[in-house]
Each structure stands twice: as structure tokens, then as C-alpha cells.
N, C-alpha and C. Protein backbone atom coordinates (compact mmCIF):
# COMPACT_ATOMS: atom_id res chain seq x y z
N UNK A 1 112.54 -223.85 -153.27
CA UNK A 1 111.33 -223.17 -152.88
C UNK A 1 110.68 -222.46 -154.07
N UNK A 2 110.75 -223.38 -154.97
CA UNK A 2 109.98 -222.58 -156.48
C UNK A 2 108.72 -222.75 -156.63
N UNK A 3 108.35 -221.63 -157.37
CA UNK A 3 106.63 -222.27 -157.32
C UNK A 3 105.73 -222.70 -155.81
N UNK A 4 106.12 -221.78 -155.10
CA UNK A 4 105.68 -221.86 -153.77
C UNK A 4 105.00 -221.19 -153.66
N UNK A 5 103.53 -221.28 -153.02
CA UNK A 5 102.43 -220.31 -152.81
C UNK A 5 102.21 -220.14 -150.82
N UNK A 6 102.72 -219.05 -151.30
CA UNK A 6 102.85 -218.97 -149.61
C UNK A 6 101.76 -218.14 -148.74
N UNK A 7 101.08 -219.05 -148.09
CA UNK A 7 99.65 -218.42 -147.26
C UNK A 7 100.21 -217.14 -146.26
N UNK A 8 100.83 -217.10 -145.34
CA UNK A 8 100.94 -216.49 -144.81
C UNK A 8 100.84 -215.27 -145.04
N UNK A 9 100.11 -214.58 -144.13
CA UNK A 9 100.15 -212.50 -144.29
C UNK A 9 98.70 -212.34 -144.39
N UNK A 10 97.88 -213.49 -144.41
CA UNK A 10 96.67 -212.53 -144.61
C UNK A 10 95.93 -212.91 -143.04
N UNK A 11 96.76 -212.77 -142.11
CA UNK A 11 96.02 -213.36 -140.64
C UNK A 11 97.33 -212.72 -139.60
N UNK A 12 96.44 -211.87 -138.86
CA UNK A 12 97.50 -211.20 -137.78
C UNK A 12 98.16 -212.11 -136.65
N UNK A 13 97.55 -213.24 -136.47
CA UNK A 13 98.29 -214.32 -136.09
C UNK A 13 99.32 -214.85 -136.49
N UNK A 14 99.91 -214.94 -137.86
CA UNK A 14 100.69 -215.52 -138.66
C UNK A 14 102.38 -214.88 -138.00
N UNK A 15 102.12 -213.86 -137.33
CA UNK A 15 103.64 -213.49 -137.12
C UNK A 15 103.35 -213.59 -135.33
N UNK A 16 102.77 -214.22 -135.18
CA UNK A 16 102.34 -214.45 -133.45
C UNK A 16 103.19 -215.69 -133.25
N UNK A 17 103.80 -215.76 -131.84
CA UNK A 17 104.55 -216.74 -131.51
C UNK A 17 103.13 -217.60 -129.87
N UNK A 18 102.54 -218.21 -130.42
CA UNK A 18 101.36 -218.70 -129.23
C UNK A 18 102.20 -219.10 -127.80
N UNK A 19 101.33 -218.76 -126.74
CA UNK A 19 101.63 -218.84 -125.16
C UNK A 19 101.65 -220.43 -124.72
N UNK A 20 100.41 -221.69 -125.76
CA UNK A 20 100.22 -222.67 -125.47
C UNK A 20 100.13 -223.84 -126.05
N UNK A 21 100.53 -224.68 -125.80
CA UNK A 21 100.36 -225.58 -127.26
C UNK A 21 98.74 -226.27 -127.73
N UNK A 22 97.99 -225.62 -126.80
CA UNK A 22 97.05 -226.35 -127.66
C UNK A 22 96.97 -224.77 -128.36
N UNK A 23 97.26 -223.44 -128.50
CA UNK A 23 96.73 -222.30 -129.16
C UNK A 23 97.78 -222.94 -130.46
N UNK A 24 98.42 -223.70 -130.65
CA UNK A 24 99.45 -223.76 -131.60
C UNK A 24 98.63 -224.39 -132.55
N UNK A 25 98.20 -225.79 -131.83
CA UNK A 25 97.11 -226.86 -132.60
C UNK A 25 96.01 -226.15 -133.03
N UNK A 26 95.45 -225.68 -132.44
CA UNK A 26 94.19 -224.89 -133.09
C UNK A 26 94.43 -223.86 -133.93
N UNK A 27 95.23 -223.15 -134.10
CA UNK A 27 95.74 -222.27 -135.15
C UNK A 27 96.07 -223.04 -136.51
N UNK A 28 97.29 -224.30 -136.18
CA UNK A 28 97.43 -224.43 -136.95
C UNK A 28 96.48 -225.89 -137.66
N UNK A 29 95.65 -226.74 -137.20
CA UNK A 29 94.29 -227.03 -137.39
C UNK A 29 93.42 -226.33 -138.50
N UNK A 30 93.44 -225.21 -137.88
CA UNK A 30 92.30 -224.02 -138.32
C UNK A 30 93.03 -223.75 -140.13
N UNK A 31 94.21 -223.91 -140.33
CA UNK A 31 94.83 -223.81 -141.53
C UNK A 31 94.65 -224.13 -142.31
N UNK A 32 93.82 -225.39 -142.55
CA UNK A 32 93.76 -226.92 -143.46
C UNK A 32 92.70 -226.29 -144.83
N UNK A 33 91.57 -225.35 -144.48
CA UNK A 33 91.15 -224.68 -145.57
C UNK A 33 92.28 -223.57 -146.52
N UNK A 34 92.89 -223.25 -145.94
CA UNK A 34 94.06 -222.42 -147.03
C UNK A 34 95.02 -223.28 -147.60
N UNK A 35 95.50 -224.13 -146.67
CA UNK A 35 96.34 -225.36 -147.49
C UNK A 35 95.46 -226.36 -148.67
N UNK A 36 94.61 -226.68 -148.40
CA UNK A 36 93.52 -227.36 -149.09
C UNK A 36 93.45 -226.73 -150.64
N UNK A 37 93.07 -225.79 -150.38
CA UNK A 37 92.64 -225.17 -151.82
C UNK A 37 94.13 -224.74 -152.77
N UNK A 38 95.51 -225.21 -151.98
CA UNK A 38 96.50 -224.89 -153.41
C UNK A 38 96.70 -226.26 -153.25
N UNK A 39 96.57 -226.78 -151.89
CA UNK A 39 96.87 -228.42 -152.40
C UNK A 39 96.49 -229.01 -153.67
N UNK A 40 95.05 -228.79 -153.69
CA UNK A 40 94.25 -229.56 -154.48
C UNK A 40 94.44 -228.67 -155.93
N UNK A 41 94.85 -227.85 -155.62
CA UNK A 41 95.15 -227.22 -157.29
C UNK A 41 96.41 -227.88 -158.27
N UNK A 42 97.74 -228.43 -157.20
CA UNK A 42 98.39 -228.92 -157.82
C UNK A 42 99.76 -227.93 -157.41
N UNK A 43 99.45 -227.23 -156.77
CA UNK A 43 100.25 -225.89 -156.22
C UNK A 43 100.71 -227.15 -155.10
N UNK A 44 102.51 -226.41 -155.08
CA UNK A 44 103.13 -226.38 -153.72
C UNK A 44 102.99 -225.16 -152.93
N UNK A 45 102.57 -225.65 -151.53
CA UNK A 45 101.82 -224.67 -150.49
C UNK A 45 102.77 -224.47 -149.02
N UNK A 46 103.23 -223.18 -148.82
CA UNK A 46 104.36 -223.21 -147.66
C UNK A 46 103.44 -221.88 -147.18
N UNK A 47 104.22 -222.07 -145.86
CA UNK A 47 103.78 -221.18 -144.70
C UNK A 47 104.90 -220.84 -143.42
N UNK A 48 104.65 -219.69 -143.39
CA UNK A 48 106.09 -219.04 -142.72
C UNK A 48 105.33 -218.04 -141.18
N UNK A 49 106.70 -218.50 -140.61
CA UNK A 49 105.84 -217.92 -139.25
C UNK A 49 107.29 -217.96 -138.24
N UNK A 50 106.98 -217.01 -137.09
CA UNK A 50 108.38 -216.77 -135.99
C UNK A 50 108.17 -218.24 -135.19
N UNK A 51 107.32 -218.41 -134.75
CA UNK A 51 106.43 -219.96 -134.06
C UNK A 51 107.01 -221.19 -134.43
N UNK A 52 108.21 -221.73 -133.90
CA UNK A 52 108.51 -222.62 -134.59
C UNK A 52 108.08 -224.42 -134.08
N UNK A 53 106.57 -223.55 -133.08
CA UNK A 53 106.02 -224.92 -132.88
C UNK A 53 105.10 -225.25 -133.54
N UNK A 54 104.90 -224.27 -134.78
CA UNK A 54 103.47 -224.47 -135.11
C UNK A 54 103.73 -224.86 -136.62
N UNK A 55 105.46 -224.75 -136.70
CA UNK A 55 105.83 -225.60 -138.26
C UNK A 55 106.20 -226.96 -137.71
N UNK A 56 106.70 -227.41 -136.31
CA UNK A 56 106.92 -228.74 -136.25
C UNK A 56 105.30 -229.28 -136.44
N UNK A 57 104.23 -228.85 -135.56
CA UNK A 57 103.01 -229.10 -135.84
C UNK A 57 102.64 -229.42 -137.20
N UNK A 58 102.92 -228.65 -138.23
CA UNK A 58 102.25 -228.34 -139.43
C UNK A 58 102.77 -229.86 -140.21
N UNK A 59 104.38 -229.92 -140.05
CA UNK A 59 104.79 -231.11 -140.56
C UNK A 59 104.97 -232.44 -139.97
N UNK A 60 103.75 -232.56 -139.31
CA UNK A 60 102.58 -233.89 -138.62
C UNK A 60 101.92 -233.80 -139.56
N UNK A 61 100.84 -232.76 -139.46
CA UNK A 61 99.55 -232.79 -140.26
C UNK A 61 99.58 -232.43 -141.74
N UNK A 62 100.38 -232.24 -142.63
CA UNK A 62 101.01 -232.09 -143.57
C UNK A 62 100.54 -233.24 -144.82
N UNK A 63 101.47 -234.60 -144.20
CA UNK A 63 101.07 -235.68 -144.81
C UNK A 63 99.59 -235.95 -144.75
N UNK A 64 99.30 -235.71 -143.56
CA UNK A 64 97.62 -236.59 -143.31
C UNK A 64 96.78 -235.66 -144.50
N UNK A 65 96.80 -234.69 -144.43
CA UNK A 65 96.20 -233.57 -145.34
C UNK A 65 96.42 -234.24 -146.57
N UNK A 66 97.04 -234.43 -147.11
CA UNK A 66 97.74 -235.01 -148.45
C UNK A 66 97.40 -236.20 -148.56
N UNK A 67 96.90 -237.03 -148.05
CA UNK A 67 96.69 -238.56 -147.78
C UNK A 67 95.22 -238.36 -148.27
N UNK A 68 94.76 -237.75 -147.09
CA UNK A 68 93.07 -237.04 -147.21
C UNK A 68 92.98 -236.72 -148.73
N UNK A 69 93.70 -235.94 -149.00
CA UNK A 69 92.79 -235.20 -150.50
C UNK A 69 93.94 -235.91 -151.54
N UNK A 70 94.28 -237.48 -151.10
CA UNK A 70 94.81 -238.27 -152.48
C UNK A 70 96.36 -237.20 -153.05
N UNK A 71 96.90 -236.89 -152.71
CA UNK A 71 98.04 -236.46 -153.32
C UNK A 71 99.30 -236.72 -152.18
N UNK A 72 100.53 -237.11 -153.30
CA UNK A 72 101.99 -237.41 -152.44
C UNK A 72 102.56 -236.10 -152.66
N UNK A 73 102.64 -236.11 -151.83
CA UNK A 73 103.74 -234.78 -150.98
C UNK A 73 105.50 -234.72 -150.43
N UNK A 74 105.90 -234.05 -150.74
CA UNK A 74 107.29 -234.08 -149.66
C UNK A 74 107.11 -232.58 -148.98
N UNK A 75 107.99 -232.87 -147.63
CA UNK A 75 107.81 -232.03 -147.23
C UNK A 75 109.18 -231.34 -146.74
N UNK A 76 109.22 -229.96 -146.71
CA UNK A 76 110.59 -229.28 -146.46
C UNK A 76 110.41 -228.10 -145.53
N UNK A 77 111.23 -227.92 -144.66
CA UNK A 77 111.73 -227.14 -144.14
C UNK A 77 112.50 -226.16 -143.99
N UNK A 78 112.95 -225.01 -143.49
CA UNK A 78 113.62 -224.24 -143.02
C UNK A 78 113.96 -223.38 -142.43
N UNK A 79 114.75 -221.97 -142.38
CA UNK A 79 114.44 -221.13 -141.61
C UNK A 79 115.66 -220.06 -141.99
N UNK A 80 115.26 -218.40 -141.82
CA UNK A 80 116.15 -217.73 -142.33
C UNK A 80 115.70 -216.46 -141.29
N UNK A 81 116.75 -215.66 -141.43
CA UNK A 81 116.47 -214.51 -140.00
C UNK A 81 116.19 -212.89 -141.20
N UNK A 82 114.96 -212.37 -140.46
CA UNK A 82 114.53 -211.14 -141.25
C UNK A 82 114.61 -210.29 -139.72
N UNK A 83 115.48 -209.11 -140.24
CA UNK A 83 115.30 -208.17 -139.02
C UNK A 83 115.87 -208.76 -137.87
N UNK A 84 117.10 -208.78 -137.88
CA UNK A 84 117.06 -210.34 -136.35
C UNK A 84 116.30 -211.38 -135.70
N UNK A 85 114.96 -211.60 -136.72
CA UNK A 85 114.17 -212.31 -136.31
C UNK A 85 113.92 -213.83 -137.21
N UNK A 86 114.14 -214.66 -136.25
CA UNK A 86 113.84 -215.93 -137.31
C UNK A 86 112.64 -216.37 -136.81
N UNK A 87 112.71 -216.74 -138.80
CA UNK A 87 111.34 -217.01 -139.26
C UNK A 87 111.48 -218.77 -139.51
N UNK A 88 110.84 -219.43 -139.27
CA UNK A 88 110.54 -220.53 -139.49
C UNK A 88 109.60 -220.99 -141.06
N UNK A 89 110.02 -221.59 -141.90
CA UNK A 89 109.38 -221.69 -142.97
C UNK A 89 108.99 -224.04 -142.79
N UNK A 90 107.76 -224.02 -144.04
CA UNK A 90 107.54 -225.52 -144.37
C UNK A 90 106.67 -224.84 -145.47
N UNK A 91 107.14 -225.75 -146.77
CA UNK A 91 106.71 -226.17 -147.75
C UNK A 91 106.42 -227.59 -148.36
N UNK A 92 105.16 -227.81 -149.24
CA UNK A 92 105.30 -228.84 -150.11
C UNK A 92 106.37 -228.43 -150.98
N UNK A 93 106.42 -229.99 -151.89
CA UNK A 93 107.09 -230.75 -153.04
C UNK A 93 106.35 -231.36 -153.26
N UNK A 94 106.00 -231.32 -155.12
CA UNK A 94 104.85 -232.60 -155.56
C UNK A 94 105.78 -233.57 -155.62
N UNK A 95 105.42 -234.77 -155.49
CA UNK A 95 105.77 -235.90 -155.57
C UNK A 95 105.22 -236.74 -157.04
């Protein structure tokens, strides 16, 4: 997880666990401008959240994003507990 630019924290949603799955899709949809702009810098771009439907989500749309703006990607996962609370993490890897 080096060189990881991690979006999360600047959206009071980000530590929200959503009621529905389409609030999951549209949240995480709505993302593709913050991922975009380290994508395309050359930056690996991760995002961390309690929601751990909205990182299976993320690593669907992940690749397509990456396809879209011409760059190979890997993608990673994980998850680690803060406060008794687990957090769900996904990051790029340049390829």
C-alpha cells in the first residue's frame, strides 16, 4: 500500500455504511471524478470505508475506469479493524 493516495475523509458519507444498494451505486458512481484525477496522474488511488458493499462495488468499476482513461491497473484489497470497527480498504497497482 505504498504510494497510495487515499480519497477518503473529505465526504461525511465516506464512514457511512448505506441502507440500499442502489445508495451504494450512486455513491460509489458519484466517485469516478476523485479517482480520475490521481488515476490519470499516474498515482495509485485507494479508498477506505466501514461499507463493505461499496468496495465490492468499487472493484467492478475499478477496471472499467482504467480501461476508460487507457491505463492497466491491478487491483487490491483489504481490511483492518480501527476502534473495533472494520474498515474495508481497495487500492490501485500500476501495472
Amino acid at each position: 500500500m505504498e504510494n497510495v493516495k487515499w480519497i477518503n475523509g473529505s465526504y461525511k458519507e465516506d464512514n457511512r455504511i448505506f441502507d440500499s444498494e442502489f445508495e451504494v451505486k450512486e455513491w460509489t458512481e458519484a466517485l469516478y471524478p476523485d479517482f480520475v484525477a490521481y488515476l490519470s496522474d499516474k498515482n495509485n488511488v485507494g479508498y477506505a470505508t466501514p461499507d463493505e458493499r461499496v468496495i465490492k462495488y468499487l472493484a467492478s468499476l475499478y477496471p472499467k475506469w482504467a480501461v476508460y482513461n487507457n491505463l492497466q491497473i491491478g487491483v487490491c484489497t483489504g481490511k483492518t479493524e480501527i476502534n473495533g470497527q472494520i474498515i474495508y480498504k481497495i487500492w490501485t497497482v500500476k501495472l
